[in-house]
PDB file of N, CA and C in Angstrom:
ATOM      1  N   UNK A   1      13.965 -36.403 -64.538  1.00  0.00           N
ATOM      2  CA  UNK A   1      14.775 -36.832 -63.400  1.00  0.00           C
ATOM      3  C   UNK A   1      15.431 -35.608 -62.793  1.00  0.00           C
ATOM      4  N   UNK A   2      15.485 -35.491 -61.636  1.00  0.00           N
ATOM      5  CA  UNK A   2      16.038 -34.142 -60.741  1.00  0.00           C
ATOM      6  C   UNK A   2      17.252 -34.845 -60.293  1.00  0.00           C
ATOM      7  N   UNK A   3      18.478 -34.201 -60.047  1.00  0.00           N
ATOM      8  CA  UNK A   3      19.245 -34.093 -59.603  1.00  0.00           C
ATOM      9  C   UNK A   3      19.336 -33.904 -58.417  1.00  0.00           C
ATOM     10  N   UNK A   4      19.989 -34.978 -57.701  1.00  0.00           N
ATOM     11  CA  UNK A   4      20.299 -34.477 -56.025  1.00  0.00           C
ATOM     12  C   UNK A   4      20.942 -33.362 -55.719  1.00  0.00           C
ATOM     13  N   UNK A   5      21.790 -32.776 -56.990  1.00  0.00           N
ATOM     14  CA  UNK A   5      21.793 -30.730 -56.123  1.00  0.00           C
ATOM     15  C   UNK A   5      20.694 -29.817 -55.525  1.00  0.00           C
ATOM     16  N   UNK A   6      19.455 -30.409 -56.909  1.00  0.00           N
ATOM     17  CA  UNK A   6      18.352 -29.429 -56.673  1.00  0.00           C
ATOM     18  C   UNK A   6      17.578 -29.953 -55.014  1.00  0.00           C
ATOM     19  N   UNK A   7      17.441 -30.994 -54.834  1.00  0.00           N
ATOM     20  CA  UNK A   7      16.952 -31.302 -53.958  1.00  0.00           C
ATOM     21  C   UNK A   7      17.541 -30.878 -52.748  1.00  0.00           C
ATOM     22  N   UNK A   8      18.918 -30.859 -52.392  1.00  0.00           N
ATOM     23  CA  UNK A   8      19.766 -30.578 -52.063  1.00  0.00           C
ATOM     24  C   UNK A   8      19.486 -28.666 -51.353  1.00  0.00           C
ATOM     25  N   UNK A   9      19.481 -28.241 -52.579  1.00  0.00           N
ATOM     26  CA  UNK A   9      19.178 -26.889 -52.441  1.00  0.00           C
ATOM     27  C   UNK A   9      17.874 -26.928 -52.077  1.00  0.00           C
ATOM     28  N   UNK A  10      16.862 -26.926 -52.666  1.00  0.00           N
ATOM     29  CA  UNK A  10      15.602 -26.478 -52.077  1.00  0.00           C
ATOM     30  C   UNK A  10      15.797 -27.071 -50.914  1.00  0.00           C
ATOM     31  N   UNK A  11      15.954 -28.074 -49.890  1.00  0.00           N
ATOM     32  CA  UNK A  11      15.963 -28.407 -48.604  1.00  0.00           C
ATOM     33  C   UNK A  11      16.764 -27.061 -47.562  1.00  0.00           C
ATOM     34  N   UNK A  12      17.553 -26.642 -48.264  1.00  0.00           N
ATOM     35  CA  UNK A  12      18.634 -25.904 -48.085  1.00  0.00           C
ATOM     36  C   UNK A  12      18.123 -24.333 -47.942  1.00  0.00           C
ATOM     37  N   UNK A  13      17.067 -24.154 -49.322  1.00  0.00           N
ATOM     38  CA  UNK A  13      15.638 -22.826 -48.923  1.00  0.00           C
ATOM     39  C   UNK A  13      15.298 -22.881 -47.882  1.00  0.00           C
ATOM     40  N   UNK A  14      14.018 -23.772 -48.110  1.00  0.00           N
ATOM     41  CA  UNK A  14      13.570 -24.219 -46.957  1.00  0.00           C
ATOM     42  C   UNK A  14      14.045 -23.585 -45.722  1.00  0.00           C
ATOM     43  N   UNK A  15      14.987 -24.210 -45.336  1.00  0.00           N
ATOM     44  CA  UNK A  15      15.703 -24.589 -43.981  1.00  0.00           C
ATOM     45  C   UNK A  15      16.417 -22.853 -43.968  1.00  0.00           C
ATOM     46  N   UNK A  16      16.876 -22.247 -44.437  1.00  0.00           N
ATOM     47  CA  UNK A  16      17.234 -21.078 -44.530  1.00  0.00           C
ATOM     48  C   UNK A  16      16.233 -19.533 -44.213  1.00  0.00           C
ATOM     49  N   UNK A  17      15.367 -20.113 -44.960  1.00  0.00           N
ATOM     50  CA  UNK A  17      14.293 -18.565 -45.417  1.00  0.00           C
ATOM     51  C   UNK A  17      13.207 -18.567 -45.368  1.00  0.00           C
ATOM     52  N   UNK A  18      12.498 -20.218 -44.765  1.00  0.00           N
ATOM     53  CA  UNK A  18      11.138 -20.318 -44.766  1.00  0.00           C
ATOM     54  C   UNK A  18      11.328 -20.817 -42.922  1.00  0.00           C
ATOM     55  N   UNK A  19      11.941 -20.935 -42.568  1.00  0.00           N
ATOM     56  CA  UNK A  19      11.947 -21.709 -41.074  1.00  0.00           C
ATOM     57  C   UNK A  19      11.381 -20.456 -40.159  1.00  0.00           C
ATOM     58  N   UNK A  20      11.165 -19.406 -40.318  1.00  0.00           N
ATOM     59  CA  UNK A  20      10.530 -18.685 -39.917  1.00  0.00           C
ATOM     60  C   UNK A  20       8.730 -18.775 -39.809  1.00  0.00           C
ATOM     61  N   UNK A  21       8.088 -19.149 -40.537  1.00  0.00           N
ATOM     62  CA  UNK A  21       7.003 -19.293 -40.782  1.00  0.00           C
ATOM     63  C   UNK A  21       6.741 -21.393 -41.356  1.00  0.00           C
ATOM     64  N   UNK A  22       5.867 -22.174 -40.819  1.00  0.00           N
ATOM     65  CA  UNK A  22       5.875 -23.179 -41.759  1.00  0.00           C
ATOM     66  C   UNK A  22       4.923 -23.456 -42.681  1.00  0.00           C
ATOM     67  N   UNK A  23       3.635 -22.383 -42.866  1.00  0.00           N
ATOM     68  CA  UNK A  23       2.938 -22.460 -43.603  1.00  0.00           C
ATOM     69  C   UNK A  23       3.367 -22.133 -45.079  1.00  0.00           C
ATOM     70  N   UNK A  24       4.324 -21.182 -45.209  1.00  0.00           N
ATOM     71  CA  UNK A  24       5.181 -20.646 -46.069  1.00  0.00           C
ATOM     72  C   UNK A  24       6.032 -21.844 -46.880  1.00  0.00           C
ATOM     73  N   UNK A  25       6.894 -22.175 -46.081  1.00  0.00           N
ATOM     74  CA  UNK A  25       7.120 -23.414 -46.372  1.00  0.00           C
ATOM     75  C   UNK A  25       6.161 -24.591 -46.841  1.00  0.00           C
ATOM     76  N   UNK A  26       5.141 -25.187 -46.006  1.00  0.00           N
ATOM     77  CA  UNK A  26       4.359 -26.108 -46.954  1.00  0.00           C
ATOM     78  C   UNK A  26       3.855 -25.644 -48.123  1.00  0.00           C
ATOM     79  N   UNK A  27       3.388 -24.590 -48.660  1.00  0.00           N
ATOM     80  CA  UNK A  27       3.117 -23.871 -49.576  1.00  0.00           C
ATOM     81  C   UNK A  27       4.215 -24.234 -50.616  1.00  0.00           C
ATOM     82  N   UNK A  28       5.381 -24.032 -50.378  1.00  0.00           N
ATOM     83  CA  UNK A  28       6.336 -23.775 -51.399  1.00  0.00           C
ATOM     84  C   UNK A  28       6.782 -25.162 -51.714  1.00  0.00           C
ATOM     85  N   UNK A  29       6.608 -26.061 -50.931  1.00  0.00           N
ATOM     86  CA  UNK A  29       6.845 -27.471 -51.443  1.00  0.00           C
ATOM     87  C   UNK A  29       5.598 -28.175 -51.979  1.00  0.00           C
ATOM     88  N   UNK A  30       4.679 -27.626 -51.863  1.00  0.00           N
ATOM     89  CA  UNK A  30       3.606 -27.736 -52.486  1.00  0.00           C
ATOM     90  C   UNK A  30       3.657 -27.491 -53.871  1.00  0.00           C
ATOM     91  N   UNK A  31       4.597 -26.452 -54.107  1.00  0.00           N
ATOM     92  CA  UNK A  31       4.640 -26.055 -55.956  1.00  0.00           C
ATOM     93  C   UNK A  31       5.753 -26.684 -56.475  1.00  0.00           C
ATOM     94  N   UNK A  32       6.650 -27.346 -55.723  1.00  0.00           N
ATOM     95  CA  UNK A  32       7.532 -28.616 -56.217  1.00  0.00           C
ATOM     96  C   UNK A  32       7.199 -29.501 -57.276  1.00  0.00           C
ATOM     97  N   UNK A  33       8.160 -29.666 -58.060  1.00  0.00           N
ATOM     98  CA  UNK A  33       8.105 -31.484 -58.751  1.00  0.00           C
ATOM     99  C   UNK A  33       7.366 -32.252 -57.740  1.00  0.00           C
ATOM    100  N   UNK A  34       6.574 -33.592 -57.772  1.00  0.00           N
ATOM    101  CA  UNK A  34       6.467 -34.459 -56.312  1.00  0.00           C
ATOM    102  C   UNK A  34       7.732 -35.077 -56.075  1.00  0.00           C
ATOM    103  N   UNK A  35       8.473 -35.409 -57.184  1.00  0.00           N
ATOM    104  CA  UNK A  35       9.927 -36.239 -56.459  1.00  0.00           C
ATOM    105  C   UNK A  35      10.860 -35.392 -55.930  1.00  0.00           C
ATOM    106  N   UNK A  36      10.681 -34.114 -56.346  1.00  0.00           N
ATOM    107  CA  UNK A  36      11.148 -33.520 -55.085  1.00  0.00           C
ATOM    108  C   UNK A  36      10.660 -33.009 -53.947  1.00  0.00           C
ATOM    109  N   UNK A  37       9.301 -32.743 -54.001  1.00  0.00           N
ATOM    110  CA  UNK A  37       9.063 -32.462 -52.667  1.00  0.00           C
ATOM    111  C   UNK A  37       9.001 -33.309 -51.792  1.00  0.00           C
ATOM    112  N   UNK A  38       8.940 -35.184 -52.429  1.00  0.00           N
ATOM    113  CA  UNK A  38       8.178 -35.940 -51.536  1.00  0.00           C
ATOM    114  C   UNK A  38      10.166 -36.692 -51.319  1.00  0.00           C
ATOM    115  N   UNK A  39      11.038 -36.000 -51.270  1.00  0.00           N
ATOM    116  CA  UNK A  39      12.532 -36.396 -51.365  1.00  0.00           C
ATOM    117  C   UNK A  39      12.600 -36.184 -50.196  1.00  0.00           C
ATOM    118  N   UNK A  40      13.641 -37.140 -49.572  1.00  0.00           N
ATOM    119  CA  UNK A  40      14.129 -37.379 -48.204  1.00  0.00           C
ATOM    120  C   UNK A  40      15.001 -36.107 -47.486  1.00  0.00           C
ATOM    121  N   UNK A  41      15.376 -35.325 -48.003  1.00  0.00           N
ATOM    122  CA  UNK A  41      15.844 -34.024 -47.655  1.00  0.00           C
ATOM    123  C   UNK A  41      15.244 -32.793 -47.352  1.00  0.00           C
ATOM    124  N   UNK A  42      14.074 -32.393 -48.562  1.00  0.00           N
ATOM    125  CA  UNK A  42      13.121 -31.963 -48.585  1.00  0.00           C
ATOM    126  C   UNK A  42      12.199 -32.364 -46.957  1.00  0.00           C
ATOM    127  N   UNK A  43      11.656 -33.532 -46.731  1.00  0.00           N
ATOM    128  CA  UNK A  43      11.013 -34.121 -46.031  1.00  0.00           C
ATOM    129  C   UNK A  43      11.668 -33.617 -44.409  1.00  0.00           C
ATOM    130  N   UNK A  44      12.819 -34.132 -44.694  1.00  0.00           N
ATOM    131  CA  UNK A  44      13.737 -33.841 -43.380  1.00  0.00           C
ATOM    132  C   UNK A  44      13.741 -32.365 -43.173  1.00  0.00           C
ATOM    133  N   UNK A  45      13.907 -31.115 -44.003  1.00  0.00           N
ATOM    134  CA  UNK A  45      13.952 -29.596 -44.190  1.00  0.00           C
ATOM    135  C   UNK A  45      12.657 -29.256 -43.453  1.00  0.00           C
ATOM    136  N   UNK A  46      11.504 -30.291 -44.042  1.00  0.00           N
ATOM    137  CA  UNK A  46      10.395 -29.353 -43.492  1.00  0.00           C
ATOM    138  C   UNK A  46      10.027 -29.952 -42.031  1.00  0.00           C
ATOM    139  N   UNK A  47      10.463 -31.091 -42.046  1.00  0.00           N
ATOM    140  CA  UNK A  47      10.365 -31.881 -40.273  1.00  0.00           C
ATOM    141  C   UNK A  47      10.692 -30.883 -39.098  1.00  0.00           C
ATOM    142  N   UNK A  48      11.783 -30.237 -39.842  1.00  0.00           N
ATOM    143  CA  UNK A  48      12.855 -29.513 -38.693  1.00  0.00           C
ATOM    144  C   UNK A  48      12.178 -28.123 -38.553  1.00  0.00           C
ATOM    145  N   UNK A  49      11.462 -27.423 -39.773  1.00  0.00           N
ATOM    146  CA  UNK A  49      10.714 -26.196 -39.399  1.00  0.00           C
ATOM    147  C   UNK A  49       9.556 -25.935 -38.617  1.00  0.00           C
ATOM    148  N   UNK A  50       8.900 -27.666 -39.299  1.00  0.00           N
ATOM    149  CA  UNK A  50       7.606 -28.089 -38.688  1.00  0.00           C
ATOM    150  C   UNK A  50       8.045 -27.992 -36.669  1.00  0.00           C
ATOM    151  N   UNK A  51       9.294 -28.659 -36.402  1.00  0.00           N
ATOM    152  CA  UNK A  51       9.450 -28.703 -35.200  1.00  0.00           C
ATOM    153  C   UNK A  51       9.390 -27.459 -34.456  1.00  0.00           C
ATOM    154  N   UNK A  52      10.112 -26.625 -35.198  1.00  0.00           N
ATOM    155  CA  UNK A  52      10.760 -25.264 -35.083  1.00  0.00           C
ATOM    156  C   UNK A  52       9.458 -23.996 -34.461  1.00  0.00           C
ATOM    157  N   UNK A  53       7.933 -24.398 -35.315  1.00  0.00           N
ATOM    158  CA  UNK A  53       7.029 -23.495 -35.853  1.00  0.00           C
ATOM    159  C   UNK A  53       6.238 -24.349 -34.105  1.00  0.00           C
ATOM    160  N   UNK A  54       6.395 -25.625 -34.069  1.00  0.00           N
ATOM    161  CA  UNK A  54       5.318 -26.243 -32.614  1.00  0.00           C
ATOM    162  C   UNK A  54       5.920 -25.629 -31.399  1.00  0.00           C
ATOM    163  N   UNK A  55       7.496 -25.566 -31.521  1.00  0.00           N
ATOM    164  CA  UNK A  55       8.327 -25.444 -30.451  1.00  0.00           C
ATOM    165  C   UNK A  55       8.335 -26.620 -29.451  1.00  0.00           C
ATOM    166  N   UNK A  56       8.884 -27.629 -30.236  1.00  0.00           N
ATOM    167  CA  UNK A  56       9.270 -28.699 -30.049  1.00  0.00           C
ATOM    168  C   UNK A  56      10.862 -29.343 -30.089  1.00  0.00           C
ATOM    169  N   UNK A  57      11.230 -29.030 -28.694  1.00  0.00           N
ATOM    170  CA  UNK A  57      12.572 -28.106 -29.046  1.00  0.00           C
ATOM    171  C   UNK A  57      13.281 -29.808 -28.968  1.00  0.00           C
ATOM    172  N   UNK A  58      12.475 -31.098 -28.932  1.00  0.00           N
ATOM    173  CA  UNK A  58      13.671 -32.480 -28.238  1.00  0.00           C
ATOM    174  C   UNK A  58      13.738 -33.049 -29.864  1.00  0.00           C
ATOM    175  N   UNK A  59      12.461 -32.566 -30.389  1.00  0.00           N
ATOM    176  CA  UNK A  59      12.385 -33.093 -32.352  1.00  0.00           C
ATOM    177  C   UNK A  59      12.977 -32.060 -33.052  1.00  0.00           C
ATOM    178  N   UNK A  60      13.706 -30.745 -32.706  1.00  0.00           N
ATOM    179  CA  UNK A  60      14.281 -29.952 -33.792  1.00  0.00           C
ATOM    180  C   UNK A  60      15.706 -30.407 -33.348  1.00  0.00           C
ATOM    181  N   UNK A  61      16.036 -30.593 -32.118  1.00  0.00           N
ATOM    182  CA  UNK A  61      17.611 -31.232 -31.937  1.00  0.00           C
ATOM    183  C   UNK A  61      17.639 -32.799 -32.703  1.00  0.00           C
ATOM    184  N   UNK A  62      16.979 -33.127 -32.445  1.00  0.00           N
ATOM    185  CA  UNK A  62      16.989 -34.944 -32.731  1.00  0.00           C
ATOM    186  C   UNK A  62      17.117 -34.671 -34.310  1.00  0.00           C
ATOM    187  N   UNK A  63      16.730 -33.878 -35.411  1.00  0.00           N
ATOM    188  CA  UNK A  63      16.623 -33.864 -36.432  1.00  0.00           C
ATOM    189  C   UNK A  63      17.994 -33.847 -36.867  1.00  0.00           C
ATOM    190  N   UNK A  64      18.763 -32.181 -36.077  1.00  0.00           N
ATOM    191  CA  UNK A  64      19.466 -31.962 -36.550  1.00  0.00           C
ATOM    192  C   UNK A  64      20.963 -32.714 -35.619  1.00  0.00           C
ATOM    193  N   UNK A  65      20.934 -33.322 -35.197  1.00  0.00           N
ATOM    194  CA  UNK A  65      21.956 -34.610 -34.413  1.00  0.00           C
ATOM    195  C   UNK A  65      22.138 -36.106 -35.276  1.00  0.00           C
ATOM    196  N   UNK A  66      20.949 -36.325 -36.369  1.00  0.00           N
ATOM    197  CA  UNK A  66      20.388 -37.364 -36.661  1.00  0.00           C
ATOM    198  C   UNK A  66      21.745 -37.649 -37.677  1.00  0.00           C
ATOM    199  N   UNK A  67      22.116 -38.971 -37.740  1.00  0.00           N
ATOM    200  CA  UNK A  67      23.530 -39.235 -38.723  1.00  0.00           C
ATOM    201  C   UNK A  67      22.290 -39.228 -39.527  1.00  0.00           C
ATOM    202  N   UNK A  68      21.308 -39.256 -40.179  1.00  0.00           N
ATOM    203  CA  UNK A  68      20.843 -39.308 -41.598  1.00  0.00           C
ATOM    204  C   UNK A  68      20.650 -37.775 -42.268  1.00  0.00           C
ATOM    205  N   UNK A  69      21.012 -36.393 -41.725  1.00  0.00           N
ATOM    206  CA  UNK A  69      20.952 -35.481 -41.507  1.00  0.00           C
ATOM    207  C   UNK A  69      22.179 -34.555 -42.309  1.00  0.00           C
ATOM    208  N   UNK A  70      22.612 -34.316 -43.689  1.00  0.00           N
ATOM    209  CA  UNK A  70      23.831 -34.114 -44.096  1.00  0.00           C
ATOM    210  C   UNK A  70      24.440 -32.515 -43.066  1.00  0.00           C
ATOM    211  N   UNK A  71      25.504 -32.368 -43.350  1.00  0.00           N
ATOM    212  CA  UNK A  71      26.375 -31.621 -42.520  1.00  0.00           C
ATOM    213  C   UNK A  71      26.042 -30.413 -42.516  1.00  0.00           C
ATOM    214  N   UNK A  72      25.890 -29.756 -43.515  1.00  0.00           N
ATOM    215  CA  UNK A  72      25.467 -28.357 -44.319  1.00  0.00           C
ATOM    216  C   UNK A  72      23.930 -27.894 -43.735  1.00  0.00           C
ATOM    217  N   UNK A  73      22.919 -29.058 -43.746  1.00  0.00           N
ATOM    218  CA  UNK A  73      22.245 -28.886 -43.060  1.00  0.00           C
ATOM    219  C   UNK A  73      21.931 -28.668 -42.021  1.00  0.00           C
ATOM    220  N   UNK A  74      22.712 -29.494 -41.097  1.00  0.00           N
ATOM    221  CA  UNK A  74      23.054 -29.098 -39.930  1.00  0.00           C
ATOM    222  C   UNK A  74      23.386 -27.731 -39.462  1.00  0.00           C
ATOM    223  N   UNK A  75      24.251 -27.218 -39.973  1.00  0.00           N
ATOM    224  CA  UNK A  75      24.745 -25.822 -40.109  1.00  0.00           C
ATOM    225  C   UNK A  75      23.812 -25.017 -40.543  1.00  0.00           C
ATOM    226  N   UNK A  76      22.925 -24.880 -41.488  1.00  0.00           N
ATOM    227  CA  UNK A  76      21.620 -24.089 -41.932  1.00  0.00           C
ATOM    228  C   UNK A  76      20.842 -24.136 -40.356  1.00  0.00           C
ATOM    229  N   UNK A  77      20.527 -24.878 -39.987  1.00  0.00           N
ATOM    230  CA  UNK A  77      19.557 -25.304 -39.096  1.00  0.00           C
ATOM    231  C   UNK A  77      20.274 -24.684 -36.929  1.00  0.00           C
ATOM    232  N   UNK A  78      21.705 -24.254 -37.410  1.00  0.00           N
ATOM    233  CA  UNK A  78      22.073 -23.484 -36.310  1.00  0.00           C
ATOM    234  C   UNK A  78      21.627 -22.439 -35.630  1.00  0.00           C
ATOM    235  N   UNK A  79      21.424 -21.695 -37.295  1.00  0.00           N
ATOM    236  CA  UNK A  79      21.138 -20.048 -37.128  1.00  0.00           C
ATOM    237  C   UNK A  79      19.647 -20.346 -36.437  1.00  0.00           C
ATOM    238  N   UNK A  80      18.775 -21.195 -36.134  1.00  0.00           N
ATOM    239  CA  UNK A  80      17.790 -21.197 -35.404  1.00  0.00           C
ATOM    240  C   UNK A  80      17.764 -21.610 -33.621  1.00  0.00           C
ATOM    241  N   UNK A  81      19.087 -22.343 -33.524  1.00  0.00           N
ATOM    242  CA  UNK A  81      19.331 -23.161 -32.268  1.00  0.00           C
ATOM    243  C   UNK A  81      18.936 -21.951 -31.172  1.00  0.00           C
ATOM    244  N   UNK A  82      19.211 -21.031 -31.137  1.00  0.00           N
ATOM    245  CA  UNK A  82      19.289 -19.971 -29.970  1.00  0.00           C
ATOM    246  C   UNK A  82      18.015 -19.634 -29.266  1.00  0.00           C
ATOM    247  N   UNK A  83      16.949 -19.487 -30.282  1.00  0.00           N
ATOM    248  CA  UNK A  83      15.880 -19.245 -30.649  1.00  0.00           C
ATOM    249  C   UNK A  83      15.229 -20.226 -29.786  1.00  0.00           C
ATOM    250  N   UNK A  84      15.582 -21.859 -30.424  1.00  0.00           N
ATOM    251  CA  UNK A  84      14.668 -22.754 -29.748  1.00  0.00           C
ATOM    252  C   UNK A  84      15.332 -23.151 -28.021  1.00  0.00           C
ATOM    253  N   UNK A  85      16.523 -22.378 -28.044  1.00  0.00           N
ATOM    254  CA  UNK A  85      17.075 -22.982 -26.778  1.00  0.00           C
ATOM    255  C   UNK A  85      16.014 -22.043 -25.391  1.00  0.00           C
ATOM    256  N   UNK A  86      16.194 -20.587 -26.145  1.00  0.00           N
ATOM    257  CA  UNK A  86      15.620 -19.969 -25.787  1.00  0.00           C
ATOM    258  C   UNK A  86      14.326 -20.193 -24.933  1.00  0.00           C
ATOM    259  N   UNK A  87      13.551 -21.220 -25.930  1.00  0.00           N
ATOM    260  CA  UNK A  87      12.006 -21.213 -26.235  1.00  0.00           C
ATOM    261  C   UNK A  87      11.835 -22.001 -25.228  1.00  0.00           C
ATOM    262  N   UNK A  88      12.813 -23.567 -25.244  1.00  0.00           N
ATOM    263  CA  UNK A  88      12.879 -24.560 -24.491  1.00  0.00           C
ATOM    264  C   UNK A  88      13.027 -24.076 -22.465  1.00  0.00           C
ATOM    265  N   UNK A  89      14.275 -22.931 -22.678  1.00  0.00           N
ATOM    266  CA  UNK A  89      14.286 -22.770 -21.186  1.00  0.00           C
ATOM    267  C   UNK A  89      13.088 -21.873 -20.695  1.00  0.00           C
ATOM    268  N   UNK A  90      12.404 -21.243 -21.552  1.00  0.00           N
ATOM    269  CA  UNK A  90      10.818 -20.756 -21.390  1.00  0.00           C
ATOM    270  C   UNK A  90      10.091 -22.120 -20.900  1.00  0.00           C
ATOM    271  N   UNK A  91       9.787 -22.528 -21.725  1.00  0.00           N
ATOM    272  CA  UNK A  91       8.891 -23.835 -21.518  1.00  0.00           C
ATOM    273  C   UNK A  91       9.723 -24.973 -20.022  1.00  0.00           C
ATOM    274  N   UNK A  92      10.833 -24.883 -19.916  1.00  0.00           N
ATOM    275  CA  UNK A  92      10.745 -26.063 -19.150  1.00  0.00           C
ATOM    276  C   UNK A  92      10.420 -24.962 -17.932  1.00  0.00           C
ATOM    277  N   UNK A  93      10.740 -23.771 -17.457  1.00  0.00           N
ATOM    278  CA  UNK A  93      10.480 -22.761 -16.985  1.00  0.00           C
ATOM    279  C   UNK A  93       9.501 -22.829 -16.076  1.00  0.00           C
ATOM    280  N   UNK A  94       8.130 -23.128 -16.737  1.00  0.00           N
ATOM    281  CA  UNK A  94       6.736 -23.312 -16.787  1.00  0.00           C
ATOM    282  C   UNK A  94       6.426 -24.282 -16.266  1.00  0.00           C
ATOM    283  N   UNK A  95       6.819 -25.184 -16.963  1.00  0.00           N
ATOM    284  CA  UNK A  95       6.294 -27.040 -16.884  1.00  0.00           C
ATOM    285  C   UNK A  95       7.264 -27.049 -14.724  1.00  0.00           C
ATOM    286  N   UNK A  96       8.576 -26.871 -15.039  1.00  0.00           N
ATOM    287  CA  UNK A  96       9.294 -27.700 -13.928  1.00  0.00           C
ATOM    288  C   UNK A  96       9.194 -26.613 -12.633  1.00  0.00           C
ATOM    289  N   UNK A  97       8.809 -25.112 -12.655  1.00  0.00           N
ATOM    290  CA  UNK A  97       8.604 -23.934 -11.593  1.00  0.00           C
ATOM    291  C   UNK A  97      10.122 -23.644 -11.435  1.00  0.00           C
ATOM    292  N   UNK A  98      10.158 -22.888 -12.234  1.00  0.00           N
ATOM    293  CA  UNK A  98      11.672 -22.095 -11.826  1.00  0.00           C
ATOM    294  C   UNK A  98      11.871 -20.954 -11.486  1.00  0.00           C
ATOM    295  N   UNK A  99      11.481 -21.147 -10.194  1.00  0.00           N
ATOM    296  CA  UNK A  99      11.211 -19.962  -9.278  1.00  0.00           C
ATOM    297  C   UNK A  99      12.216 -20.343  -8.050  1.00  0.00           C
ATOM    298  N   UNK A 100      12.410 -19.099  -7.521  1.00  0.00           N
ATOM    299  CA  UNK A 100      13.309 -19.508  -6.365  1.00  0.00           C
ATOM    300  C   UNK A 100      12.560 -19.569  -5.069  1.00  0.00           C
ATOM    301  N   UNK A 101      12.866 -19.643  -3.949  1.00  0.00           N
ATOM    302  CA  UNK A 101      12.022 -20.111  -2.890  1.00  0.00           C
ATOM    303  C   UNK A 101      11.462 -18.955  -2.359  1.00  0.00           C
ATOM    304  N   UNK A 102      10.200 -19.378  -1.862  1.00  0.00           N
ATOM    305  CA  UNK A 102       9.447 -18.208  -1.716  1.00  0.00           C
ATOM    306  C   UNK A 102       8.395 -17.498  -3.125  1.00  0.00           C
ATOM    307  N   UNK A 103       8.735 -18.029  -3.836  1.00  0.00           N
ATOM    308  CA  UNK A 103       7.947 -17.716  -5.255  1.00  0.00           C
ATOM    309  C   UNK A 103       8.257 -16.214  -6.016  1.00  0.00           C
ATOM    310  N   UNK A 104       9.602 -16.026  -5.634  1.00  0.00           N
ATOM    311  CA  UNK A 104       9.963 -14.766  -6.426  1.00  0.00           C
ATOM    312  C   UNK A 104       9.929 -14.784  -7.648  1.00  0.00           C
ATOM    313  N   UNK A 105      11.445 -14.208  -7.990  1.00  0.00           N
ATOM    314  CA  UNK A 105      11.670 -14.039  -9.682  1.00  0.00           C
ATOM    315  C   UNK A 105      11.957 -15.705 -10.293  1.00  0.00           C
ATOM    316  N   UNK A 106      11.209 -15.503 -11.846  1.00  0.00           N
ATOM    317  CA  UNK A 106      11.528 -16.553 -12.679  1.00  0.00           C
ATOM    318  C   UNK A 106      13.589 -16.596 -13.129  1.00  0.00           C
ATOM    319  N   UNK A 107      13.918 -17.468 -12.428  1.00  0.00           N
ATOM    320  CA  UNK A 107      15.630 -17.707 -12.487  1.00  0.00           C
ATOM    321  C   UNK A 107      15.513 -17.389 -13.837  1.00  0.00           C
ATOM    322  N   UNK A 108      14.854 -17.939 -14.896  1.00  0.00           N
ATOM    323  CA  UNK A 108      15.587 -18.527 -16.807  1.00  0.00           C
ATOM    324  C   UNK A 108      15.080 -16.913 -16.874  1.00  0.00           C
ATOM    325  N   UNK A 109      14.786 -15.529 -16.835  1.00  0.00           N
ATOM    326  CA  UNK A 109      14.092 -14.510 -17.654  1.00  0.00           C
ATOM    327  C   UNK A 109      15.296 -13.980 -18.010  1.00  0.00           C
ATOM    328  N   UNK A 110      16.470 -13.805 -17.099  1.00  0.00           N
ATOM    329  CA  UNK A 110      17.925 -13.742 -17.766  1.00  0.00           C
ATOM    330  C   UNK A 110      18.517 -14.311 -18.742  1.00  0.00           C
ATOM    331  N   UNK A 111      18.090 -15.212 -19.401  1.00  0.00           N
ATOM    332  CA  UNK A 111      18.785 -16.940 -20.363  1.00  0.00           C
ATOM    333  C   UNK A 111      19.282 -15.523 -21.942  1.00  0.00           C
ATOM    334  N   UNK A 112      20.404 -16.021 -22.231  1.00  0.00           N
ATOM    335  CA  UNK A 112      21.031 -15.152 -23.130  1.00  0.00           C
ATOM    336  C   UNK A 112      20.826 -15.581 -24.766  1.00  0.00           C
TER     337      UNK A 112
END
């Protein structure tokens, strides 16, 4: 039987030191106990990298907004927000033409 610390923590890896890469991550929950890898925290840890790695910036907020989502996690999952906000005003950029009239400069290439 595992303890909800450990689970706890490895979600907490995860979400920390593998959100950079998600192959890395499936890998490493791959060498898990199954009740912990196949644990609702765990699951949720790798949802949010998985989002993170597509750049799927409306499923890495929704994850981490989600009341089923503990607090700490939330907070792990910050140090990435910039990154995807980033990514997002790229992409809507693209998709919606954020250009000013006349077809000059892209407005978002400034976004901080």
């Amino acid at each position: 039987i595992c303890g909800t610390a450990e689970v706890e923590m490895r979600g907490l890896y995860i979400l920390l030191f593998l959100s950079g890469n998600g192959v890395d991550a499936i890998k490493f929950v791959s060498g898990l106990r199954p009740e912990i890898g196949s644990s609702r925290l765990v699951q949720l840890a790798l949802s949010a990298v998985q989002a993170k790695k597509e750049n799927n910036y409306f499923r890495f907020f929704s994850v981490r907004r989600h009341v089923d989502t503990p607090y700490l996690f939330a907070c792990a999952m910050f140090k990435d927000v910039a990154e995807v906000r980033i990514t997002a005003m790229q992409t809507m950029a693209k998709a919606y033409g954020g250009f000013r009239k006349g077809g000059e400069k892209n407005l978002f290439d400034k976004y901080p």
